[in-house]
N, C-alpha and C. Protein backbone atom coordinates (compact mmCIF):
# COMPACT_ATOMS: atom_id res chain seq x y z
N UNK A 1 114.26 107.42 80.13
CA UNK A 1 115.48 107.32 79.38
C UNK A 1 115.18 107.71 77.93
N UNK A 2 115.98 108.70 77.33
CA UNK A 2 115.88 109.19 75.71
C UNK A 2 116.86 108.32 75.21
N UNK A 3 116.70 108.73 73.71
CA UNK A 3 117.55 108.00 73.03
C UNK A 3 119.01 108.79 73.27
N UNK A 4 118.78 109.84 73.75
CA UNK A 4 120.31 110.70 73.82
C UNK A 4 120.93 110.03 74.65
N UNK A 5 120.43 109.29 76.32
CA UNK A 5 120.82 108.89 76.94
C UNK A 5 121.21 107.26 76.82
N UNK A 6 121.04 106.63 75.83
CA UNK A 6 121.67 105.34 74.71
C UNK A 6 123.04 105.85 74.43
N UNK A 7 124.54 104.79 75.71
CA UNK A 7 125.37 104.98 74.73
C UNK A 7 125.76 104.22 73.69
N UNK A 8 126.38 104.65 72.86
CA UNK A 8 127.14 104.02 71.09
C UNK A 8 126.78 102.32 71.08
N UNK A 9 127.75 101.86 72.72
CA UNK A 9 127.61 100.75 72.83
C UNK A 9 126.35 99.88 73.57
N UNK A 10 124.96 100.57 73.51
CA UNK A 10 124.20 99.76 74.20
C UNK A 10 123.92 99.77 75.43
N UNK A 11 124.86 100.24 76.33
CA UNK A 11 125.15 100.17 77.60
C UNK A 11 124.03 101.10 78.45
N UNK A 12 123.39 100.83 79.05
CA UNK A 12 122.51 102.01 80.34
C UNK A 12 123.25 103.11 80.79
N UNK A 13 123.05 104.23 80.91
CA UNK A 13 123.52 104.89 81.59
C UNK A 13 123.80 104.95 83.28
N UNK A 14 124.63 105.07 84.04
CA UNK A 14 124.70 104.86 85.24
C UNK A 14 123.66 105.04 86.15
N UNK A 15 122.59 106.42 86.17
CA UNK A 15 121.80 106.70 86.50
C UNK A 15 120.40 105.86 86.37
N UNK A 16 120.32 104.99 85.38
CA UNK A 16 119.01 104.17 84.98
C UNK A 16 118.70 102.77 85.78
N UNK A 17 117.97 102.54 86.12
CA UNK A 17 117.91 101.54 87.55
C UNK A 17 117.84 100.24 86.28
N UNK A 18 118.60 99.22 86.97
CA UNK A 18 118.37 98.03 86.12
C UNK A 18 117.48 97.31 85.76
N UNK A 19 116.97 96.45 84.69
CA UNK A 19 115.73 95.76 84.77
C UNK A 19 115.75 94.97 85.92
N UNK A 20 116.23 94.25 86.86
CA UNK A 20 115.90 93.53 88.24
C UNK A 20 115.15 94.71 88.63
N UNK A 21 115.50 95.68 88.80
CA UNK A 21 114.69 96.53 90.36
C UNK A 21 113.56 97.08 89.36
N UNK A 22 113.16 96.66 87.71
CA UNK A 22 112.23 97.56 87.44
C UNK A 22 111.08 95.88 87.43
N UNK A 23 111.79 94.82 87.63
CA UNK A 23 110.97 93.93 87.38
C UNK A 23 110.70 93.53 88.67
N UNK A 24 111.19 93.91 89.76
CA UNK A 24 110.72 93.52 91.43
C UNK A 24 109.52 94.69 91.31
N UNK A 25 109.95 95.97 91.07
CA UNK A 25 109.00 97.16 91.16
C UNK A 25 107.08 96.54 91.08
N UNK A 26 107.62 96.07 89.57
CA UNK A 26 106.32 95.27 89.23
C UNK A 26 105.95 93.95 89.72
N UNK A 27 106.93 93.39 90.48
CA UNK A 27 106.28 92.09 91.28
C UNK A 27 105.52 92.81 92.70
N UNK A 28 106.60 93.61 93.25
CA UNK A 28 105.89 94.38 94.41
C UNK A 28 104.77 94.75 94.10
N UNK A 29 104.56 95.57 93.30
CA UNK A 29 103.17 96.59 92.89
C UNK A 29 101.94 95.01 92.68
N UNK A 30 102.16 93.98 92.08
CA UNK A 30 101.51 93.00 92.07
C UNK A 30 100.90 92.40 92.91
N UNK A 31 101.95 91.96 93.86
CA UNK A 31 101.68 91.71 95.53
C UNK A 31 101.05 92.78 96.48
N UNK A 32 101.17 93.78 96.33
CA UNK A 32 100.49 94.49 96.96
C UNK A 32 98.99 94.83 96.71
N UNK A 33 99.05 94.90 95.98
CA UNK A 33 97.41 94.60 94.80
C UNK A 33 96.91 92.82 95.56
N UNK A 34 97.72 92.25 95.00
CA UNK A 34 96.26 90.88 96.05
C UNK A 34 96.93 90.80 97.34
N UNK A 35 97.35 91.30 98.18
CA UNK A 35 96.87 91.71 99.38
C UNK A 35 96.13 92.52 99.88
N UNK A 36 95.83 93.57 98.95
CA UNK A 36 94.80 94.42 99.37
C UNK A 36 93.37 93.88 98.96
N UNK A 37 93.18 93.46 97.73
CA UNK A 37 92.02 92.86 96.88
C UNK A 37 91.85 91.06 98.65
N UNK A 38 92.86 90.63 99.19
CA UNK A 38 92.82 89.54 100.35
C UNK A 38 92.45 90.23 101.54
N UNK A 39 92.41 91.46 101.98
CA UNK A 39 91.99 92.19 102.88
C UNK A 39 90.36 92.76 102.47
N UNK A 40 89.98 93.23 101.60
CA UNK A 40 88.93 94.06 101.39
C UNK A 40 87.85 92.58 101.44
N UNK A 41 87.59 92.28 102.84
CA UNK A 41 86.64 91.62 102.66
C UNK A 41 85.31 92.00 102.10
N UNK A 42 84.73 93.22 102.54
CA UNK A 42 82.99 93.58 101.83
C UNK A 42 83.20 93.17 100.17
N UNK A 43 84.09 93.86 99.90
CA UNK A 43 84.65 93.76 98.20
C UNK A 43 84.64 92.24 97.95
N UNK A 44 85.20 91.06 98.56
CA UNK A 44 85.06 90.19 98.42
C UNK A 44 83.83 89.31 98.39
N UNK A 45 83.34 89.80 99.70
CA UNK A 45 81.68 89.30 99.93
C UNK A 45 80.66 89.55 99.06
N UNK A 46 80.61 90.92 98.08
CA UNK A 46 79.87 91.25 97.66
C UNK A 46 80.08 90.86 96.55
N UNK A 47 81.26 90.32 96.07
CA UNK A 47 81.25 89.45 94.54
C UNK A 47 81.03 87.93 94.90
N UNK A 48 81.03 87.60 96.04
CA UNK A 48 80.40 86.06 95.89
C UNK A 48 79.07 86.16 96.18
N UNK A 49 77.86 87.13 96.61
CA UNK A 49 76.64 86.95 96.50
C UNK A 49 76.64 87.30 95.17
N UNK A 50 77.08 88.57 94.12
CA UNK A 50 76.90 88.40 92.75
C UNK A 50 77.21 87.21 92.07
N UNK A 51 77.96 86.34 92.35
CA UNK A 51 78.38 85.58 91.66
C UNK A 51 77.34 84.47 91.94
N UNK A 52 77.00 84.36 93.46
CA UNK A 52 76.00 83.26 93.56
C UNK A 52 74.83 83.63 93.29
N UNK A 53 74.36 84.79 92.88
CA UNK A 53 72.73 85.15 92.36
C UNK A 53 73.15 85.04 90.95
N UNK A 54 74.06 85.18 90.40
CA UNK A 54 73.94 84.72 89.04
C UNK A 54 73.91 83.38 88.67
N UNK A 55 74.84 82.55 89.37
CA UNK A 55 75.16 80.91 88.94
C UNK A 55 73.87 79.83 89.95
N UNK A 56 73.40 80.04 90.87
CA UNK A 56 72.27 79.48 91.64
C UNK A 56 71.41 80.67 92.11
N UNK A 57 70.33 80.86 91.93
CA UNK A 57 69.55 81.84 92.39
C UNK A 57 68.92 81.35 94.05
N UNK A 58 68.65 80.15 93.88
CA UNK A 58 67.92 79.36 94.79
C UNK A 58 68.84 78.84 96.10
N UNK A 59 70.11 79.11 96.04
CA UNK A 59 70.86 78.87 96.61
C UNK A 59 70.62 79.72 97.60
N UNK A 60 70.63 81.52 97.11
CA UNK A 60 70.67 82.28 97.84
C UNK A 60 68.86 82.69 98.02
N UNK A 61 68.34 82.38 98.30
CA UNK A 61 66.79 82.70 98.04
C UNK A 61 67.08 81.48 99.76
N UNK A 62 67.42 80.54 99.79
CA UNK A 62 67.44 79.13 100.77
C UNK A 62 68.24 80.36 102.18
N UNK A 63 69.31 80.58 101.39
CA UNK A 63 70.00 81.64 102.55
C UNK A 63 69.42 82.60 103.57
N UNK A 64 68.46 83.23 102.29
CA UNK A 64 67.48 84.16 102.53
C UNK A 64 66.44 83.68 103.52
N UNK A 65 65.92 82.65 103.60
CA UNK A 65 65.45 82.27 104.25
C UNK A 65 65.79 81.54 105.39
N UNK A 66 66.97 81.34 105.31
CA UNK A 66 67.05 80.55 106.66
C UNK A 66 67.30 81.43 107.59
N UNK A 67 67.69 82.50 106.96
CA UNK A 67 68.08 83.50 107.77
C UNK A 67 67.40 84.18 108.49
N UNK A 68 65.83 84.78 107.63
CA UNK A 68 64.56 84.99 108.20
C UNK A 68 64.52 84.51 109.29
N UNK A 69 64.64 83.29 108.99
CA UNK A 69 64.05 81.71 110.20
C UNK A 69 64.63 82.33 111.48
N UNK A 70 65.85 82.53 111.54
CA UNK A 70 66.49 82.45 112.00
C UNK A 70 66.57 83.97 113.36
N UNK A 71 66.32 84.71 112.80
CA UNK A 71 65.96 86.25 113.05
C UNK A 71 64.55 85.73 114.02
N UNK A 72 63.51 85.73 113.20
CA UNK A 72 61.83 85.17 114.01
C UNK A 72 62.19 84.27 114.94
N UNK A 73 62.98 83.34 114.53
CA UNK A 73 63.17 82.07 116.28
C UNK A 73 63.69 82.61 117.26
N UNK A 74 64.69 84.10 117.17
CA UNK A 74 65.35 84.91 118.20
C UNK A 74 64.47 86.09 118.53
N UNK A 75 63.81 86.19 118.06
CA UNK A 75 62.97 87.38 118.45
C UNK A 75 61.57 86.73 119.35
N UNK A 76 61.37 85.17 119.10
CA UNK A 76 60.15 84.67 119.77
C UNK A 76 60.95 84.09 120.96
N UNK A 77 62.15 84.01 120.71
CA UNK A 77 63.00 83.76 121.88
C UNK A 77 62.60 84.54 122.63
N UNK A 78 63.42 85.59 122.94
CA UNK A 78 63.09 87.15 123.18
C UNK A 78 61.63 87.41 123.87
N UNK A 79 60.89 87.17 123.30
CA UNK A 79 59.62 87.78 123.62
C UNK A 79 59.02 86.70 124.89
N UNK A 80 59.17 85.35 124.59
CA UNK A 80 58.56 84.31 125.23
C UNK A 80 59.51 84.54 127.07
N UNK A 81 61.03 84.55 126.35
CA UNK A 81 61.70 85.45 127.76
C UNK A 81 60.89 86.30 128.35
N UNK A 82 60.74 87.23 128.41
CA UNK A 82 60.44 88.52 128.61
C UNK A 82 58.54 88.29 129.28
N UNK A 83 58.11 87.34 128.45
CA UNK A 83 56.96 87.25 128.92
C UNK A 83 56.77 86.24 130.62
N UNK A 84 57.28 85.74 130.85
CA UNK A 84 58.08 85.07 132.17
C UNK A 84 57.88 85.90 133.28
């Protein structure tokens, strides 16, 4: 919208969408943004290990390891099977 298209009295021109549909525009565009940012889980995942290697290191170091653990007890699983 120009100023040419300002009439005398203030008024919008017929053609200019009202502030409701320019202020839904921007609630939509909002909502759609954290539903996508609520879908992108990796994106999500990968800011809570940044976030937890910054605020507890040891937290995730414990993770790290249990996880190891966890891997070696299935693989001696595995093997002790197999040896049968």
């Amino acid at each position: 919208m120009t100023t040419d298209d300002v009439k005398p009295n203030g008024a919008q021109p017929k053609d200019a969408p009202p502030v409701d549909v320019k202020r839904a525009r921007a609630e939509l565009a909002e909502t759609l943004e954290a539903i996508e940012y609520k879908l992108n889980v990796p994106k999500r995942t990968a800011e809570r290990v940044e976030r937890l290697r910054t605020e507890n290191p040891l937290v995730l170091v414990g993770i790290a390891v249990a996880a190891a653990a966890a891997v070696a007890g299935a693989v001696w699983l595995v093997v002790r099977a197999l040896k049968k």
